[in-house]
Protein backbone atom coordinates (compact mmCIF):
# COMPACT_ATOMS: atom_id res chain seq x y z
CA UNK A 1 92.71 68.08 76.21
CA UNK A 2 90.35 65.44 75.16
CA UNK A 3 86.58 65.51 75.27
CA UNK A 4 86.66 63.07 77.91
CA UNK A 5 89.01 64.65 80.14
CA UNK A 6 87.18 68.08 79.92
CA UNK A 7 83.94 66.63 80.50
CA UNK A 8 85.27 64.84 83.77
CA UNK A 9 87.39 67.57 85.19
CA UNK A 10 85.00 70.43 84.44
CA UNK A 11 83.34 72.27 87.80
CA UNK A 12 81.15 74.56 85.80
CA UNK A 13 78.18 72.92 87.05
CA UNK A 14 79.09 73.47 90.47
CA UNK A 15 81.58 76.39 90.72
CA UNK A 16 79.02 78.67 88.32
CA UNK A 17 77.45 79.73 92.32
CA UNK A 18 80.69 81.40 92.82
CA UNK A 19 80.82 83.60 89.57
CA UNK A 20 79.08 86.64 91.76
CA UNK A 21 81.88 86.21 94.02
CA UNK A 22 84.47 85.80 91.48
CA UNK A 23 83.97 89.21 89.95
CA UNK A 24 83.85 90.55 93.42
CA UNK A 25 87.79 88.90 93.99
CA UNK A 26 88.93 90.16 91.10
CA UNK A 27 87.86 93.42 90.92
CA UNK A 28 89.42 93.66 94.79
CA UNK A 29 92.71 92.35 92.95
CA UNK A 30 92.44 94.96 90.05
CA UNK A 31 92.29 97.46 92.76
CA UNK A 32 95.11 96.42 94.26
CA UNK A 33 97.35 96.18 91.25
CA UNK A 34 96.47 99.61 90.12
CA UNK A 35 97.34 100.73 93.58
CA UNK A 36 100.69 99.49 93.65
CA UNK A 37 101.61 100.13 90.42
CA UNK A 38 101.98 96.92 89.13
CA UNK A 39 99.51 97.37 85.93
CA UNK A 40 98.99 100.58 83.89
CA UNK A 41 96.47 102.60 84.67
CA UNK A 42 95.00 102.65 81.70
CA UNK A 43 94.62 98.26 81.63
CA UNK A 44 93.24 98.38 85.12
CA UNK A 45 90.48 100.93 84.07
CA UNK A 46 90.01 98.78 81.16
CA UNK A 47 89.73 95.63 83.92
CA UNK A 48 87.78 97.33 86.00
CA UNK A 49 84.89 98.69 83.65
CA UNK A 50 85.14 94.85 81.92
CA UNK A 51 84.58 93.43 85.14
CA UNK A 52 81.47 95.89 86.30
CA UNK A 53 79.61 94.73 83.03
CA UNK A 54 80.20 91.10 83.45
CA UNK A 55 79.20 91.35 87.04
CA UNK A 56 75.85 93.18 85.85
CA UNK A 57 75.01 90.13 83.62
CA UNK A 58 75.33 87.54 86.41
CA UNK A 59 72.99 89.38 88.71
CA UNK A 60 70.86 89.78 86.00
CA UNK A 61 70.73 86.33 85.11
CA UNK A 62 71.89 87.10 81.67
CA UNK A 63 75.31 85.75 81.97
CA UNK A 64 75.62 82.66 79.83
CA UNK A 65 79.15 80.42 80.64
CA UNK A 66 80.54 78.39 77.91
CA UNK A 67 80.95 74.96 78.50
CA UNK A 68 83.69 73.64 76.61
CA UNK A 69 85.77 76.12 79.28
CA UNK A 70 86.27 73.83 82.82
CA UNK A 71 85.19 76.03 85.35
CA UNK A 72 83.60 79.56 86.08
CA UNK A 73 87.02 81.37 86.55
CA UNK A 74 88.43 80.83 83.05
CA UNK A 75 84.85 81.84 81.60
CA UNK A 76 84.77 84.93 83.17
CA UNK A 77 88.38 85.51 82.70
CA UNK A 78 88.07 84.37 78.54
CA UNK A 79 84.97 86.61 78.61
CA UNK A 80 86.75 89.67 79.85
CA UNK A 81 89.51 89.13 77.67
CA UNK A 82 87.28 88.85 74.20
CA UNK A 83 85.62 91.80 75.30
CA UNK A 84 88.60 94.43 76.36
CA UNK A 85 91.50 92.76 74.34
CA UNK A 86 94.73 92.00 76.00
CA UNK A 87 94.57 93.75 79.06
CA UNK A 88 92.35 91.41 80.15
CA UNK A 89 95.11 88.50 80.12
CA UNK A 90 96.75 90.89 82.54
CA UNK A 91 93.95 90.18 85.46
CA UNK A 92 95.52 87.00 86.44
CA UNK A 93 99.16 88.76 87.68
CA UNK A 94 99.91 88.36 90.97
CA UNK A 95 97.54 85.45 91.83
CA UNK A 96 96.63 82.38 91.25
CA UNK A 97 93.72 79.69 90.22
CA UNK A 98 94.44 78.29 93.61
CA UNK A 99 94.14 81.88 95.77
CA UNK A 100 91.81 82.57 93.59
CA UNK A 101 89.11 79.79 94.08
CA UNK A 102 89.75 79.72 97.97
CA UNK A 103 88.96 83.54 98.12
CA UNK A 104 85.43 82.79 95.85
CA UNK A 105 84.42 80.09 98.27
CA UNK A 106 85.09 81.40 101.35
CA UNK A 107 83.35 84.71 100.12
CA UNK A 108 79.96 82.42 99.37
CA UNK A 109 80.66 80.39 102.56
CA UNK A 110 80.60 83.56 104.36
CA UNK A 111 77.32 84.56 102.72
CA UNK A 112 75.87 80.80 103.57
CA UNK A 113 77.06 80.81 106.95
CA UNK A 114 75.04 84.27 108.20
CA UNK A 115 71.96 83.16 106.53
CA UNK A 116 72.12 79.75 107.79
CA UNK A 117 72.65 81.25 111.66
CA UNK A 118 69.60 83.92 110.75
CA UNK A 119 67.42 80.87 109.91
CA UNK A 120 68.42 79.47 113.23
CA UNK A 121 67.41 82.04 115.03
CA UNK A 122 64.19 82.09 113.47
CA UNK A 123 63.05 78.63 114.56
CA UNK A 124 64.70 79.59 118.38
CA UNK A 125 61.79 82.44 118.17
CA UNK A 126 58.99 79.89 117.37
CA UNK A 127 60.15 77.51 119.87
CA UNK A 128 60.12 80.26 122.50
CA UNK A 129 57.07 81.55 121.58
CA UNK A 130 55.48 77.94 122.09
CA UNK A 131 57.44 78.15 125.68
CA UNK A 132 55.70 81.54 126.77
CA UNK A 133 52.20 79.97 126.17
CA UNK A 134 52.82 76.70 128.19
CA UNK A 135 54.75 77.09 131.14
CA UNK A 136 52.24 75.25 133.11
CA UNK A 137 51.62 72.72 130.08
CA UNK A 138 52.42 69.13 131.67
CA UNK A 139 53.51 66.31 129.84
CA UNK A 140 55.71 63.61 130.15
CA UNK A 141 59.53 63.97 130.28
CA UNK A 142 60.90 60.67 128.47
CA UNK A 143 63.90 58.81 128.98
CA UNK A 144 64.54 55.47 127.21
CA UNK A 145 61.47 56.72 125.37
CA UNK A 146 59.68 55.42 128.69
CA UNK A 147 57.72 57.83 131.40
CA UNK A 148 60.47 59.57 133.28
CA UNK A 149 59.55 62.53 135.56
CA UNK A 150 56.65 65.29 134.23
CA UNK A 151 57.71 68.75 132.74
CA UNK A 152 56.43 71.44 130.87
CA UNK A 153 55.87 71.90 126.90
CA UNK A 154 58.06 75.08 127.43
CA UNK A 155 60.94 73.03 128.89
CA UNK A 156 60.67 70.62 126.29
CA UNK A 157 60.30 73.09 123.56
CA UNK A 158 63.46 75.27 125.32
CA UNK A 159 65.46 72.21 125.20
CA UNK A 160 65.16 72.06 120.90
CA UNK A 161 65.84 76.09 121.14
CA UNK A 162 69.08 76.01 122.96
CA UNK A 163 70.45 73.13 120.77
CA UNK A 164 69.54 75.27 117.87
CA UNK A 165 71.19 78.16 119.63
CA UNK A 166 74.58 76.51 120.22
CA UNK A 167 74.32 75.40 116.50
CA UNK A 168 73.83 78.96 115.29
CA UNK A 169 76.94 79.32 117.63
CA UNK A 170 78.77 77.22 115.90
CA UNK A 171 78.41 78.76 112.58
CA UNK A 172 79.22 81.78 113.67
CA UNK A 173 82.37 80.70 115.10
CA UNK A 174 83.56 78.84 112.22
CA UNK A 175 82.58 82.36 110.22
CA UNK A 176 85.45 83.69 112.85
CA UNK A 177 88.27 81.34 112.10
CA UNK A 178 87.59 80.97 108.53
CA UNK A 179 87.17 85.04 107.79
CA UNK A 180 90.74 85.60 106.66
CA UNK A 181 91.75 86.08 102.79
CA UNK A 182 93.44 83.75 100.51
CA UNK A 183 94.41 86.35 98.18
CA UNK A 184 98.11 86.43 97.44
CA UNK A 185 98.66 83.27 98.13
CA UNK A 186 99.06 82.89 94.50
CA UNK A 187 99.89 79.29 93.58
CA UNK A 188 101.76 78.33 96.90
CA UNK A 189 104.80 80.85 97.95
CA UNK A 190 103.56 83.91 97.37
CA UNK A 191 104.26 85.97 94.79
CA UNK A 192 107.35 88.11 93.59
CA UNK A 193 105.09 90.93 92.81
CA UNK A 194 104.86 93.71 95.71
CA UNK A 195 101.19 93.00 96.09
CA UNK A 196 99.44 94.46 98.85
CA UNK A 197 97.26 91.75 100.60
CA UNK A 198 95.90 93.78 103.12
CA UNK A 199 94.54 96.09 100.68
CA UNK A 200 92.64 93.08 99.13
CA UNK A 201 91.91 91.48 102.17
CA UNK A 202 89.69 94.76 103.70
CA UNK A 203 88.08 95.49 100.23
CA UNK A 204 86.50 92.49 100.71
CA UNK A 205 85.62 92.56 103.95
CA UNK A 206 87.52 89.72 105.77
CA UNK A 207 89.02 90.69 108.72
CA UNK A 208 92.64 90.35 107.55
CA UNK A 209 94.73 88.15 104.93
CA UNK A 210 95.55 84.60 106.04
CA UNK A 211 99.53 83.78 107.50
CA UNK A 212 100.67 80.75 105.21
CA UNK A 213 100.61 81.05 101.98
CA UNK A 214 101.08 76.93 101.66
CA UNK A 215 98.29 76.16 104.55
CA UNK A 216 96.22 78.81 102.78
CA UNK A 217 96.24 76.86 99.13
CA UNK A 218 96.33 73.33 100.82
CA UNK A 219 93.97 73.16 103.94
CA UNK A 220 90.12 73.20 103.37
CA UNK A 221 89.55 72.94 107.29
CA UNK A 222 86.89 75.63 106.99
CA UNK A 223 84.65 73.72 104.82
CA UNK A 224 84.96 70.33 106.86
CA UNK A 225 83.76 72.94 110.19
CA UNK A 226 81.23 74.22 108.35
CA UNK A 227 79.80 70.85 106.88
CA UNK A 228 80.12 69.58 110.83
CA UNK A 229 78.22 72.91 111.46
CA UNK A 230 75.34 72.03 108.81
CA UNK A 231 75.71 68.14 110.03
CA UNK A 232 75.13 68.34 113.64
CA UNK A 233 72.25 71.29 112.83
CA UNK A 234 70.36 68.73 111.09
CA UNK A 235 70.57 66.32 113.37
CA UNK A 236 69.20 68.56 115.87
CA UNK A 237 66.53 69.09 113.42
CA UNK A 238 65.70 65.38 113.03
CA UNK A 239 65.43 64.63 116.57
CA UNK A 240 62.61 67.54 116.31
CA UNK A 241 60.86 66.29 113.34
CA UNK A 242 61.03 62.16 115.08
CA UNK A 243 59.00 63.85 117.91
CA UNK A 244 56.66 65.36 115.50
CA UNK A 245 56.39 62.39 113.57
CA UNK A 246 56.03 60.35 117.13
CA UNK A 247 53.57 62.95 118.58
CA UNK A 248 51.25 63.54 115.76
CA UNK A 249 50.45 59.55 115.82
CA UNK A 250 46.76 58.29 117.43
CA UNK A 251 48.94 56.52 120.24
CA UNK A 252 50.33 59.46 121.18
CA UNK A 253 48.04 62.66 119.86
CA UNK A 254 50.65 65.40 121.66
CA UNK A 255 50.44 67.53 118.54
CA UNK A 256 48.63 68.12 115.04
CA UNK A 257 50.57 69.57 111.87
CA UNK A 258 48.87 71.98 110.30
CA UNK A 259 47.47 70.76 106.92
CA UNK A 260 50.02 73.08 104.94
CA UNK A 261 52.79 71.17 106.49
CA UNK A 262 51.22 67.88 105.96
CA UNK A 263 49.70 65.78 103.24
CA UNK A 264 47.56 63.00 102.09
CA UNK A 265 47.21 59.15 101.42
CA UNK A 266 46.47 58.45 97.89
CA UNK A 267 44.19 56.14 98.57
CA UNK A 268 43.37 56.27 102.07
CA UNK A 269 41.29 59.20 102.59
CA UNK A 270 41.71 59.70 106.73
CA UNK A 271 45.37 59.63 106.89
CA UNK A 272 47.67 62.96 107.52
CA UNK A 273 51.09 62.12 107.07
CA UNK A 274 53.99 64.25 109.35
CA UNK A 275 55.77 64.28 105.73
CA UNK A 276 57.33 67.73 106.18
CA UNK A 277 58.94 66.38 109.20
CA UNK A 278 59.72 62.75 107.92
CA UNK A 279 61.39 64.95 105.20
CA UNK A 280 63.94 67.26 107.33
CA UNK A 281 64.51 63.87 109.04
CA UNK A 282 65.44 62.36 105.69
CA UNK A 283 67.48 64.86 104.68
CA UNK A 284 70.09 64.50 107.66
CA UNK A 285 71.64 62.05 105.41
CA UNK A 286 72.64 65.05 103.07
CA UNK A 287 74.41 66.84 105.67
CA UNK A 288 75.95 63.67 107.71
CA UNK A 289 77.33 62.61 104.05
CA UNK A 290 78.78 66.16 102.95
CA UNK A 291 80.91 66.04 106.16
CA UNK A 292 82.23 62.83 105.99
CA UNK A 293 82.91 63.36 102.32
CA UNK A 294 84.86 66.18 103.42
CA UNK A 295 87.06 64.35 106.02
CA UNK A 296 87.55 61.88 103.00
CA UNK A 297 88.49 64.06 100.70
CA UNK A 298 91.20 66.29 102.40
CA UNK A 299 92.85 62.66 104.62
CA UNK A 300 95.87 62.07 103.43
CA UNK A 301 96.44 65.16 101.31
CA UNK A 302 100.48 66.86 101.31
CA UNK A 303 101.31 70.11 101.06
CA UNK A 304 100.05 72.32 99.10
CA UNK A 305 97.13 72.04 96.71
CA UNK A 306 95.67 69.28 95.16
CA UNK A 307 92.83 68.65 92.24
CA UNK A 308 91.34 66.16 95.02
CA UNK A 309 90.16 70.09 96.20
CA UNK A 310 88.34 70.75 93.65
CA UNK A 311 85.62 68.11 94.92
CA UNK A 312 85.34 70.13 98.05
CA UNK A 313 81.99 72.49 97.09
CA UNK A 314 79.39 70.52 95.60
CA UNK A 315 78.45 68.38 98.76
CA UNK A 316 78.80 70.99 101.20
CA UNK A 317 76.76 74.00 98.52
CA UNK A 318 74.14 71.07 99.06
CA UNK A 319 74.39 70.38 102.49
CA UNK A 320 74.03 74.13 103.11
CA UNK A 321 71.24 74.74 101.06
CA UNK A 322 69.29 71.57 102.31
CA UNK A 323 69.87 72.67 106.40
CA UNK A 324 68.67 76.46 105.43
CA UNK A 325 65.63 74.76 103.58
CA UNK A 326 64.54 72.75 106.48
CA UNK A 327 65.16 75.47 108.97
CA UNK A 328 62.93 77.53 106.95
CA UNK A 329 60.26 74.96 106.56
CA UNK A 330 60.29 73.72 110.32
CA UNK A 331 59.69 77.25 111.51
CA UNK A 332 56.79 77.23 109.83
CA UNK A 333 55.42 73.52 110.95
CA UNK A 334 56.32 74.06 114.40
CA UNK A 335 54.52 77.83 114.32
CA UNK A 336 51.66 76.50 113.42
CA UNK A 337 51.28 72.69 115.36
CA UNK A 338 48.39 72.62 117.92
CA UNK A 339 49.74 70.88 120.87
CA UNK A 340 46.74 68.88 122.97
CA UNK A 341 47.50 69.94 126.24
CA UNK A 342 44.86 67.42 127.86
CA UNK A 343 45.61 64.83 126.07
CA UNK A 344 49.88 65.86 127.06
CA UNK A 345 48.85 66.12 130.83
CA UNK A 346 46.69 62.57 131.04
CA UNK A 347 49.84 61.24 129.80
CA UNK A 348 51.29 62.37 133.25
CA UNK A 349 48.77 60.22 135.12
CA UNK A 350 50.16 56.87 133.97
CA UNK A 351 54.06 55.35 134.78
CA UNK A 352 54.22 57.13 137.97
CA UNK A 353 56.33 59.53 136.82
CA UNK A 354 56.06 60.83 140.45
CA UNK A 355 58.15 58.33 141.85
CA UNK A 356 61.10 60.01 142.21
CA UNK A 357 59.15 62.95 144.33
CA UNK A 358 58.67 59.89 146.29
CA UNK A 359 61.89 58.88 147.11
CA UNK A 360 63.33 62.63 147.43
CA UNK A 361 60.12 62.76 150.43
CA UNK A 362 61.76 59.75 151.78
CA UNK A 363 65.27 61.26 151.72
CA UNK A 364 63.90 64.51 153.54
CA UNK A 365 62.68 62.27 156.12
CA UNK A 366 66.01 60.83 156.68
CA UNK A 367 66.07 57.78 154.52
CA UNK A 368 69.08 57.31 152.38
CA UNK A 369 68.43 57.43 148.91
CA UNK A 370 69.17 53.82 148.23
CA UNK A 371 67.06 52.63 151.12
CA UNK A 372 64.52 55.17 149.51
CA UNK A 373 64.46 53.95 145.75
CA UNK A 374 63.96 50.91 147.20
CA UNK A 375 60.63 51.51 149.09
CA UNK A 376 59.21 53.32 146.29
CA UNK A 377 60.59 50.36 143.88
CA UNK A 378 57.85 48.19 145.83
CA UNK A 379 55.21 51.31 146.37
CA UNK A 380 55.19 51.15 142.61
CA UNK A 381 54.70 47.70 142.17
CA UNK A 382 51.91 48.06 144.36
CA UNK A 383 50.74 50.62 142.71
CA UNK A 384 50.52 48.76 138.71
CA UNK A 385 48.81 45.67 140.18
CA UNK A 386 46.43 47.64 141.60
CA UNK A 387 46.09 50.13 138.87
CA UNK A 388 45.77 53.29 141.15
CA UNK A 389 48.40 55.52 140.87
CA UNK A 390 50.93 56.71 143.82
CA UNK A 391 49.35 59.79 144.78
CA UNK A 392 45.28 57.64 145.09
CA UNK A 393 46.84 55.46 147.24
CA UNK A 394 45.62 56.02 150.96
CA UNK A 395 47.64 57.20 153.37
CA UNK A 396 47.68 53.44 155.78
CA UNK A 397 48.49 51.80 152.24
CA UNK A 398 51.57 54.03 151.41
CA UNK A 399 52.66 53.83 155.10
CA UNK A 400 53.33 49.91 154.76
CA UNK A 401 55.51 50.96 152.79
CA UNK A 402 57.47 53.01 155.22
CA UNK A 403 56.55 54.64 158.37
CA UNK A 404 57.87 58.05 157.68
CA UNK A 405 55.40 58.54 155.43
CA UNK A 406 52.79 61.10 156.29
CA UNK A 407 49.97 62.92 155.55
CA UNK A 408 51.94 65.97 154.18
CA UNK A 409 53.16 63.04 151.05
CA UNK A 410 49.85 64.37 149.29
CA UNK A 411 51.64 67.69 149.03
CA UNK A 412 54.41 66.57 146.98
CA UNK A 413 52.64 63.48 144.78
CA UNK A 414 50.45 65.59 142.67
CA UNK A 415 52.31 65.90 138.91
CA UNK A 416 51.87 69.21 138.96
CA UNK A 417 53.32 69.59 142.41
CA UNK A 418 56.30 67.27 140.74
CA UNK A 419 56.86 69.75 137.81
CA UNK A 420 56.64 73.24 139.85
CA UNK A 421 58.95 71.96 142.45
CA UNK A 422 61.79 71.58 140.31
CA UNK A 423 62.78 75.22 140.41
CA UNK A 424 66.73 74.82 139.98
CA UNK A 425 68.77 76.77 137.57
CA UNK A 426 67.85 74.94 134.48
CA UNK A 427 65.12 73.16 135.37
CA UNK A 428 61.12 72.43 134.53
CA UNK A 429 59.67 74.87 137.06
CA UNK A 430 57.29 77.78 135.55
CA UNK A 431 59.59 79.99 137.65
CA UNK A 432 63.18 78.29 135.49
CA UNK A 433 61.40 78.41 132.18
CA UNK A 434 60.63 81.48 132.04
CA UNK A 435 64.55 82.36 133.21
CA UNK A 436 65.51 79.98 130.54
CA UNK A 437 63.32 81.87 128.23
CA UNK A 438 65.19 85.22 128.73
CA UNK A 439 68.45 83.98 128.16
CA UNK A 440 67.15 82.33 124.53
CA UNK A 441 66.10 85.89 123.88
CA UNK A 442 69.35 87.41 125.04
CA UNK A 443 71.65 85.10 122.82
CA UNK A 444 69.54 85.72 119.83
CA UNK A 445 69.45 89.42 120.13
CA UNK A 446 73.41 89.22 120.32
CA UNK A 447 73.83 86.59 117.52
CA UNK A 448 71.43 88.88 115.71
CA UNK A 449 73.18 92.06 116.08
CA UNK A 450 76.71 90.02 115.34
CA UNK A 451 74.57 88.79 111.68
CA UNK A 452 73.46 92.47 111.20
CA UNK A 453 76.83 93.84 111.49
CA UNK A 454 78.76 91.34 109.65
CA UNK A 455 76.27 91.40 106.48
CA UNK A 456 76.05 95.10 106.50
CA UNK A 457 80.20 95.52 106.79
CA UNK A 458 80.64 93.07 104.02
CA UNK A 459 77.86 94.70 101.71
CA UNK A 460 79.57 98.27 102.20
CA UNK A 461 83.25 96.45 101.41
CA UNK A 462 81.44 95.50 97.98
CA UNK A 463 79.84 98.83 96.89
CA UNK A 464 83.08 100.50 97.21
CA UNK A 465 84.56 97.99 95.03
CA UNK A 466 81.68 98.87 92.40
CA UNK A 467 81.69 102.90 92.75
């Protein structure tokens, strides 16, 4: 092979994340072989014991690849071999480099995927804790990015906290589908060696071996779900850190930043720039581009594998790591914002956002809707060219209007009156919220228990492999 053509085909860079894993696969495979007889005793012990010492130096940071070799799997594998002879050359029976890799990545993907949910769940717990303090916190609900109907700061902050916990869904079902093992698919068709994959398959910890051994070689559907995971979390995050961004400005003043989460003009000396949160909005690009580098890279592909695979870790390993960065750095922003509630609740007393109280009065007192959203249509126009708001107008005034308008109107025009009205399942009441709240809790006690159980299973699967 030519300089050239090393240089450009090597993965080392990337695939060097998956050497802990690697050792992990192989020593499951070892196992296995000894098992069934298909190695000597005596080379699998040698295997084994080469493998446990390599593994050692990795998680140590002490394990040093060699770079004219094109990827972490023949480094390990040439390392093993110059260190316990020929047995080592013996490792590879029974499998594949294409079995092989899939089982490494999926293992890290696994380890990814738990950590990204726990991070998840971590900003769900601030937002909810910013819900239990302001259930009667009014502010403006927006739509159009215009005055829409008043809510509470816990509604609004409940609405970023279920996205998040559908998202932490998500990656938990993808963990689901894609916890199945590759090994023994060897290159494509199996193998002619009476392997057991089931052995392999519960050593390290997936729930059971895939079906196909083509689709298992070929299809990298897992890591397009999971880049769609990490791609629609951080656009949930963005929309988050555009209201931060939009709220910490003068016109607005809804929230501060702390100053650990924010920073400085160089040479204006009152500025405090959102640029945590311009950041994790920045950053969505990372994710959005992983997944549609994905979709790019595995169109068109036939059965089985193909080197175009090898280009399938890099951008989602970055997309990954960039969503579980922001998650951990918006947890802390958001924990420690100050949210003007004054300031949030004068913004309720312009764009009479209790309009559509007005028209739901109407509707009570027989009107139909239409008919309804007309009167207050012209109530409100009254209501900007004179600059007093619906609920200052005087009762004759709002009755030109409409005649079944009486004096119990002042009961319902009040924003607060507005907010703690709407009590439906779901909705902005103190009374929903704090139902709403309880069900946040509830999911992320199960997802929790789900992340507990999964990491803990796997970790035991691994220190039998290294007993």
């Amino acid at each position: 092979m030519d300089d050239s053509t090393l240089d450009f085909t090597s993965s080392l860079d990337v695939d060097s994340q998956l050497a802990f894993y690697d050792v992990l696969g192989s020593l499951a495979h070892v196992k296995m072989l000894k098992k069934c007889g298909i190695l000597p005793e005596e080379d699998c012990d040698a295997i084994t014991g080469g493998l446990k010492e390599i593994l050692s130096e990795i998680e140590e940071n002490r394990y040093a690849p060699d770079y004219s070799l094109e990827d972490i799997h023949t480094n390990i594998e040439f390392t093993l071999t110059s260190r316990i002879g020929p047995a080592g050359g013996r490792l590879h029976t029974g499998r594949s480099r294409n079995d092989q890799v899939a089982t490494d990545f999926k293992m890290y993907l696994r380890d990814r995927i738990l950590l990204a949910a726990d991070k998840l769940d971590g900003l769900i717990k601030c937002l909810v804790d910013i819900a239990a303090d302001n259930g009667n916190t009014l502010m403006p609900g927006f739509t159009h990015m215009q005055h829409a109907q008043p809510v509470s700061l816990a509604q609004h902050m409940l609405a970023h906290a279920f996205r998040f916990s559908r998202d932490a869904d998500r990656f938990l079902d993808a963990f689901e589908r894609m916890n199945k093992c590759p090994l023994g698919a060897a290159a494509l068709a199996g193998t002619t060696y009476p392997v057991d994959r089931r052995m392999t398959s519960d050593a390290l910890g997936f729930r059971e071996p895939t079906e196909n051994s083509m689709d298992t070689v070929s299809d990298r559907d897992f890591v397009t779900e999971i880049a769609y995971c990490a791609a629609q979390t951080a656009i949930h995050l963005s929309s988050l850190s555009e209201e931060l961004v939009i709220w910490s400005s003068q016109e607005f003043g809804f929230a501060e930043m702390d100053d650990r989460y924010t920073t400085g003009s160089s040479i204006m000396p009152q500025k405090k720039n959102p640029d945590i949160a311009e950041l994790i909005r920045g950053r969505t690009g990372i994710s959005a581009g992983a997944l549609v580098s994905m979709m790019m890279t595995t169109k068109g592909l036939p059965l089985t594998y193909n080197r175009d695979l090898q280009e399938d870790k890099k951008p989602v390993m970055e997309s990954l790591s960039s969503v579980i960065s922001c998650l951990n750095i918006m947890a802390r922003a958001i924990s420690t914002t100050k949210f003007d509630k004054k300031r949030m609740e004068d913004a309720t007393r312009k764009g009479q956002i209790n309009a559509t109280d007005l028209a739901d009065y109407l509707v009570s007192k027989g009107i139909p809707f239409r008919e309804a959203h007309g009167i207050v249509g012209a109530a409100v126009r009254r209501s900007i060219e004179t600059g007093k708001n619906l609920e200052d107008m005087e009762l004759e005034e709002l009755r030109t209007f409409s005649d079944r308008i009486g004096p119990d109107v002042y009961g319902i025009l009040p924003v607060e009156k507005c907010m703690e009205r709407r009590n439906s399942y779901g909705g902005t009441s103190p009374g929903s919220t704090d139902v709403q709240m309880s069900l946040a809790i509830e999911q992320m006690m199960q997802r929790d228990e789900k992340i507990r159980q999964e990491s803990l299973f796997i970790k035991e699967c691994w220190k039998k492999l290294r007993e």
